[in-house]
Protein backbone atom coordinates (compact mmCIF):
# COMPACT_ATOMS: atom_id res chain seq x y z
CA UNK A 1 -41.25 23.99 297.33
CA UNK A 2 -41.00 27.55 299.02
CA UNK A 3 -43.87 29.51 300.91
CA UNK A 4 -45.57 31.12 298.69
CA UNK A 5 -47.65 34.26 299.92
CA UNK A 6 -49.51 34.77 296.36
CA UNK A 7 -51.86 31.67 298.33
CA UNK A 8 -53.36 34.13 300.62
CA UNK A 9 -54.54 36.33 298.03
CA UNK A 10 -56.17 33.54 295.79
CA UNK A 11 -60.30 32.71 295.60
CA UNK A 12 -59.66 29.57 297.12
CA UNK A 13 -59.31 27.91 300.75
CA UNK A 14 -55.98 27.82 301.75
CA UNK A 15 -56.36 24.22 302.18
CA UNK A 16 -57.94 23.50 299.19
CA UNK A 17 -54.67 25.12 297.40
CA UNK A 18 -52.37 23.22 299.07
CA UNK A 19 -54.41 20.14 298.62
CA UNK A 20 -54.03 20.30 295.07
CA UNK A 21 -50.40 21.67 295.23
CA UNK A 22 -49.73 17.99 297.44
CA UNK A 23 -52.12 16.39 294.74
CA UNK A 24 -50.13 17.42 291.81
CA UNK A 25 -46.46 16.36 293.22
CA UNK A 26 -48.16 12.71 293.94
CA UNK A 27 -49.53 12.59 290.16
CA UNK A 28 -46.28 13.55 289.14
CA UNK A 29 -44.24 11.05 291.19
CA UNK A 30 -42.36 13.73 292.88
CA UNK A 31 -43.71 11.39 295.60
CA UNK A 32 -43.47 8.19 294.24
CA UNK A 33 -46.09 5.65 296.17
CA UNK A 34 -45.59 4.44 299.09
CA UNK A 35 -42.89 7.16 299.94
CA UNK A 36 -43.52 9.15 303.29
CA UNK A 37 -44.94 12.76 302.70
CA UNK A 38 -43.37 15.97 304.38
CA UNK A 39 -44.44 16.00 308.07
CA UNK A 40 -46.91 18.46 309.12
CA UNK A 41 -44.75 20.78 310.56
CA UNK A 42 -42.63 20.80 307.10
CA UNK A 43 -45.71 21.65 305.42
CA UNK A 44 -46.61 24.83 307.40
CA UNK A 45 -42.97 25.97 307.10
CA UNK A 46 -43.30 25.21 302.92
CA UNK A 47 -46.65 27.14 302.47
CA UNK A 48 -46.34 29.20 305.15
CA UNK A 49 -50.35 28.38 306.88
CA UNK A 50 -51.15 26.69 310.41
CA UNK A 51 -51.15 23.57 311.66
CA UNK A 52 -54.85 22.84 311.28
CA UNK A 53 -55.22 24.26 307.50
CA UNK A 54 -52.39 21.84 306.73
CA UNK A 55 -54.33 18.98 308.28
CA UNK A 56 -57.31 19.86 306.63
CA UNK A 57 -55.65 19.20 303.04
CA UNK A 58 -54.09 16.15 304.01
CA UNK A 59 -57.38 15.01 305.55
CA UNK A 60 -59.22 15.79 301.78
CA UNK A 61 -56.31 13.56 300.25
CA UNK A 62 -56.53 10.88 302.45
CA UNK A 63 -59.80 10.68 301.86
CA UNK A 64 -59.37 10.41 298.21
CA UNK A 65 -57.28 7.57 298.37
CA UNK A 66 -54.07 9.79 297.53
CA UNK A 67 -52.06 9.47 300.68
CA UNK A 68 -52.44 6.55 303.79
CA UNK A 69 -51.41 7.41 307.80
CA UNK A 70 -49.29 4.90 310.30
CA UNK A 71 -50.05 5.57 313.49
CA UNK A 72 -46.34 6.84 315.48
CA UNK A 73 -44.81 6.52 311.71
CA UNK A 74 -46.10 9.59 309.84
CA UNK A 75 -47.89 10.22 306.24
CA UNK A 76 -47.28 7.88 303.36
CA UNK A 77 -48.23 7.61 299.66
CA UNK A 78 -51.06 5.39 298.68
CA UNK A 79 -50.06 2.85 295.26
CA UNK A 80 -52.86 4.42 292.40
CA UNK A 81 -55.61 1.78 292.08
CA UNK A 82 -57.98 2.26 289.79
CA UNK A 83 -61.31 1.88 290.35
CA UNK A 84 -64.76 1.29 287.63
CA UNK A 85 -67.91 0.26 288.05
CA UNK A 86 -69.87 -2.64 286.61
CA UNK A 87 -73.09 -0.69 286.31
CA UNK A 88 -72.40 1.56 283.41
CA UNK A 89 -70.46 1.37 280.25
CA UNK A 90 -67.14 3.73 280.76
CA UNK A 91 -63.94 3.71 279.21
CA UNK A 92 -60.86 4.06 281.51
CA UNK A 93 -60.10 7.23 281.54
CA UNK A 94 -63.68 7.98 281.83
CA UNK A 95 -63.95 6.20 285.04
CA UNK A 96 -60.92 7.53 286.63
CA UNK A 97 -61.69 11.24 285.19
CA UNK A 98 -63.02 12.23 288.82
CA UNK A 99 -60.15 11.09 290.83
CA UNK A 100 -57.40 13.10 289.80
CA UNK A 101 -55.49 10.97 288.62
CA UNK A 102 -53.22 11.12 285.61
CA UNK A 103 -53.62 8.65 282.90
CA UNK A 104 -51.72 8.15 279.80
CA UNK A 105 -51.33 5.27 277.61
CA UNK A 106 -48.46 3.33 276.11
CA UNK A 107 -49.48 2.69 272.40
CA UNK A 108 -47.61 -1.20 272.14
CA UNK A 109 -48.93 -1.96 268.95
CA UNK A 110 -51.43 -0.97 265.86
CA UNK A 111 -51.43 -3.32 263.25
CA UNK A 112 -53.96 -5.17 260.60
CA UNK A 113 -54.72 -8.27 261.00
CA UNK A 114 -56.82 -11.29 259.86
CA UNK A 115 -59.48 -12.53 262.48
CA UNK A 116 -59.22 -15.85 263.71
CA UNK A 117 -62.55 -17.89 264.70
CA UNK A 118 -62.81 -16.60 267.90
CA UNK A 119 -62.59 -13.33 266.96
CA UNK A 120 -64.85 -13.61 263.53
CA UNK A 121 -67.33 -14.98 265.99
CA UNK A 122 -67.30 -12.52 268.45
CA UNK A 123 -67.75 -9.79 266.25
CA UNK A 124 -69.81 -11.28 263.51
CA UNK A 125 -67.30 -11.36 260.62
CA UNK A 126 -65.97 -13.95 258.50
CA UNK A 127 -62.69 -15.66 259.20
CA UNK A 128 -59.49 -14.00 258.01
CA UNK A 129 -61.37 -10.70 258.11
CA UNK A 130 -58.90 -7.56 258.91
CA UNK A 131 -59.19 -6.21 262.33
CA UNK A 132 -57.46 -3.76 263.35
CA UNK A 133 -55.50 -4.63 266.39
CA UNK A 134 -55.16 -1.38 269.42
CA UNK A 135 -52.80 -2.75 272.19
CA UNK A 136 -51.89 -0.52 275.09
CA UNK A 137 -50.43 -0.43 278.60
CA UNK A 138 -52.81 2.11 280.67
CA UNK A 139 -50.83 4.05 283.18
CA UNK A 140 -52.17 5.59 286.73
CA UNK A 141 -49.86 8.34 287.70
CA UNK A 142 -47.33 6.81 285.64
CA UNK A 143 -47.61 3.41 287.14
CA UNK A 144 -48.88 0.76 284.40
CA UNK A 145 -51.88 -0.56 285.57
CA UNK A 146 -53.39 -3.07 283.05
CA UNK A 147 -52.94 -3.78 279.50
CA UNK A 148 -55.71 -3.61 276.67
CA UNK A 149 -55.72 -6.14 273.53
CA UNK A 150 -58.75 -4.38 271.39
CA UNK A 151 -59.77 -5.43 268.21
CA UNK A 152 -62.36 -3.50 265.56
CA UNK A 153 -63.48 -4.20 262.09
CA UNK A 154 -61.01 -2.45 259.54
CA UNK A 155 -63.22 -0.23 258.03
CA UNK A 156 -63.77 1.71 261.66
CA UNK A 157 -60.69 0.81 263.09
CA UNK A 158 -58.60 2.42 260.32
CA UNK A 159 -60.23 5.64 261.42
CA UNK A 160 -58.61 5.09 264.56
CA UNK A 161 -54.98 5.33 262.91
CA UNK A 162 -54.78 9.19 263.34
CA UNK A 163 -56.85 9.39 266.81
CA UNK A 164 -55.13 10.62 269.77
CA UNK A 165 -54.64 6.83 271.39
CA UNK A 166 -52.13 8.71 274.00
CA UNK A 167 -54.99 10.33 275.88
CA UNK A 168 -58.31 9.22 275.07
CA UNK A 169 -60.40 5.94 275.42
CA UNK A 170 -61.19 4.37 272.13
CA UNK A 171 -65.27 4.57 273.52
CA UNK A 172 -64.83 8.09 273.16
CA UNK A 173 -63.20 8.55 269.71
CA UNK A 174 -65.98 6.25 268.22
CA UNK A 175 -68.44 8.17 269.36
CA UNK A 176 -67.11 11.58 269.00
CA UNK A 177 -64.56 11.26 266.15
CA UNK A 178 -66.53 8.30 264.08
CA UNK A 179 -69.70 9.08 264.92
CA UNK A 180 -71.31 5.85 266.65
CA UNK A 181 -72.99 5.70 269.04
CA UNK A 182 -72.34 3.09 271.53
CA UNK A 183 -75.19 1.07 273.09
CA UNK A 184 -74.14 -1.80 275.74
CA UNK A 185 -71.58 -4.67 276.22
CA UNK A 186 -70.94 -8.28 277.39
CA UNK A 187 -68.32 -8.53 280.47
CA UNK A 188 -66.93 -11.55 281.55
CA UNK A 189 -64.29 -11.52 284.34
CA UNK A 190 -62.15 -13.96 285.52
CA UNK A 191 -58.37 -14.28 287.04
CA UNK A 192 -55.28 -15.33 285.60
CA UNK A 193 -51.36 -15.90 286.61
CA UNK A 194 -49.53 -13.54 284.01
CA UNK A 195 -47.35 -14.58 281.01
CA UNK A 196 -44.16 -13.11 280.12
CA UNK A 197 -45.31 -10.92 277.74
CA UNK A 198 -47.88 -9.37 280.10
CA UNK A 199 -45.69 -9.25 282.57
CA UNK A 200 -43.44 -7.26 280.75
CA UNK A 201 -46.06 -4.81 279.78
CA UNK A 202 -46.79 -4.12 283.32
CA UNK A 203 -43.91 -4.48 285.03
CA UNK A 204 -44.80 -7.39 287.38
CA UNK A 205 -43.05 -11.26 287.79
CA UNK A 206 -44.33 -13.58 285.47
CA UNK A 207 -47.34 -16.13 287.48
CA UNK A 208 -48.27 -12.86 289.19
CA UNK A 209 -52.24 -13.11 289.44
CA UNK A 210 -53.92 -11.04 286.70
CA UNK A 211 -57.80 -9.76 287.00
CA UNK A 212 -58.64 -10.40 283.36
CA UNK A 213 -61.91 -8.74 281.77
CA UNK A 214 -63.23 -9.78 278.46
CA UNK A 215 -65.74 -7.47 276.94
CA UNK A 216 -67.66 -7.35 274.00
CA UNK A 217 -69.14 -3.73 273.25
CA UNK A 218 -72.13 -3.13 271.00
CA UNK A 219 -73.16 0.28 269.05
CA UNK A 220 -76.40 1.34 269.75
CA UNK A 221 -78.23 -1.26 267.20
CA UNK A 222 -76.43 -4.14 268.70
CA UNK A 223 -74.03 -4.80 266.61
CA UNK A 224 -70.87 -5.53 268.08
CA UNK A 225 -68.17 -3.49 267.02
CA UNK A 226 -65.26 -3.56 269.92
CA UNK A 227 -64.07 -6.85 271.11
CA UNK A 228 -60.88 -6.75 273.89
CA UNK A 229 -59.53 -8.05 276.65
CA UNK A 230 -58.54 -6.27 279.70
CA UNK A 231 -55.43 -7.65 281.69
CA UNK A 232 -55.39 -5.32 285.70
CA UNK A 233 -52.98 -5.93 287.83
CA UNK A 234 -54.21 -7.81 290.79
CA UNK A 235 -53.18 -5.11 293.27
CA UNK A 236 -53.90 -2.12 290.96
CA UNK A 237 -57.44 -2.66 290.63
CA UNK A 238 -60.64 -2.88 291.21
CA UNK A 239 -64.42 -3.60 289.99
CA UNK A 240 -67.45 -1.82 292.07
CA UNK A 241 -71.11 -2.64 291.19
CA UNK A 242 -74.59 -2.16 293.45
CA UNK A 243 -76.93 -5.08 293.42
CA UNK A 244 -79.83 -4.70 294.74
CA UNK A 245 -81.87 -7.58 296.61
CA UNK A 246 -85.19 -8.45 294.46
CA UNK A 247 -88.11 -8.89 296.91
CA UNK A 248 -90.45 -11.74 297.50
CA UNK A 249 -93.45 -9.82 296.20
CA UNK A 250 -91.32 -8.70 292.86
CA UNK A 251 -90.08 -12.43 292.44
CA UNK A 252 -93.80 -13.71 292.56
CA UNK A 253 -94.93 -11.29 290.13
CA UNK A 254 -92.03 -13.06 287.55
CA UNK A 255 -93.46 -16.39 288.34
CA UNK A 256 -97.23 -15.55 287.84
């Protein structure tokens, strides 16, 4: 990457273009996580700015989670973990959408087929129903990150069959492309050691530990129409919520 002094005439901060210059190469595995950055003084040689506008970039990345300092060693790479939270109902790509992170999915498999009774229960249709079966490996700048074993009720899942799957959640393309509106879901979380097969998909040792999410989503009349489960890597991930404390006063209200 040469200096380049078209920077200096551009609306925005120096800073901020090198930030996303820096940002760019680490979505792009040009630096591949956990790889050591240029050093500072590389960087103001490359674009060609001082010491302190360089620091002030690397500061805004570090404080997105993009890039991690040793003390005496120098500027590293962080690994991409993704991060959702538990208080609203967001599709991946949705959550991570703010982060600048790249995300692209591995379509594994898209298939028809019949519902077994755990399934049929779960989404309120007879046994040896067709589903149509979405499975895909979600990657985080490149890096697969968890894998996603959805199932939907053939008549709305077929709609699915032309949908970008590449790019876009599936909450998204029922809503926007099939019209329904989506109203709230059932999450249960637990961990797991990886089988082969999973492990495979993400590119970890089988027995690795696995933060598995099961999730039933409802449209907005409550009927359930998107049952999956979630498989995150155990160091790729992870779940934020808020909870607040319920008072005394509030608690003896419920009891009254």
């Amino acid at each position: 990457m040469s200096a380049n002094p078209l920077l200096h005439l551009a609306p925005q901060p120096l800073y901020a273009q090198i930030k996303d210059a820096l940002r760019q190469r680490i979505v792009d595995g040009t630096y591949a996580p956990h790889s050591q950055m240029p050093s500072e003084h590389e960087l103001c040689a490359t674009f060609g700015v001082s010491r302190i506008t360089v620091r002030q970039a690397l500061g805004d990345l570090q404080k997105e989670g993009l890039i991690f300092r040793l003390h005496g060693k120098g500027t590293f790479v962080s690994k991409p973990k993704a991060v959702q939270n538990l208080t609203s109902l967001q599709g991946f790509a949705e959550a991570m959408a703010s982060s600048g992170y790249e995300i692209i999915n591995q379509v594994r498999a898209f298939r028809i087929i019949k519902a077994d009774r755990h399934q049929a229960q779960r989404l309120r249709v007879a046994e040896g129903s067709e589903l149509v079966e979405i499975r895909r490996v979600r990657l985080l700048n490149r890096e697969p990150v968890s894998l996603e074993c959805t199932w939907i009720p053939e008549p709305i899942g077929r709609r699915l069959a032309s949908a970008d799957l590449v790019t876009r959640d599936i909450f998204l393309i029922l809503e926007n492309d099939c019209g329904i509106p989506l109203g709230h879901a059932d999450v249960t979380v637990d961990a797991i050691l990886a089988d082969a097969e999973i492990a495979a998909a993400l590119g970890v040792e089988a027995g690795s530990p696995l933060l598995r999410i099961e999730r039933l989503t409802h449209d907005a009349a409550g009927r359930p129409i998107d049952y999956e489960f979630l498989y995150f890597r155990g160091d790729a991930f992870q779940y934020r919520l808020r909870i607040d404390r319920e008072t005394a006063h509030a608690h003896s209200r419920t009891q009254s």
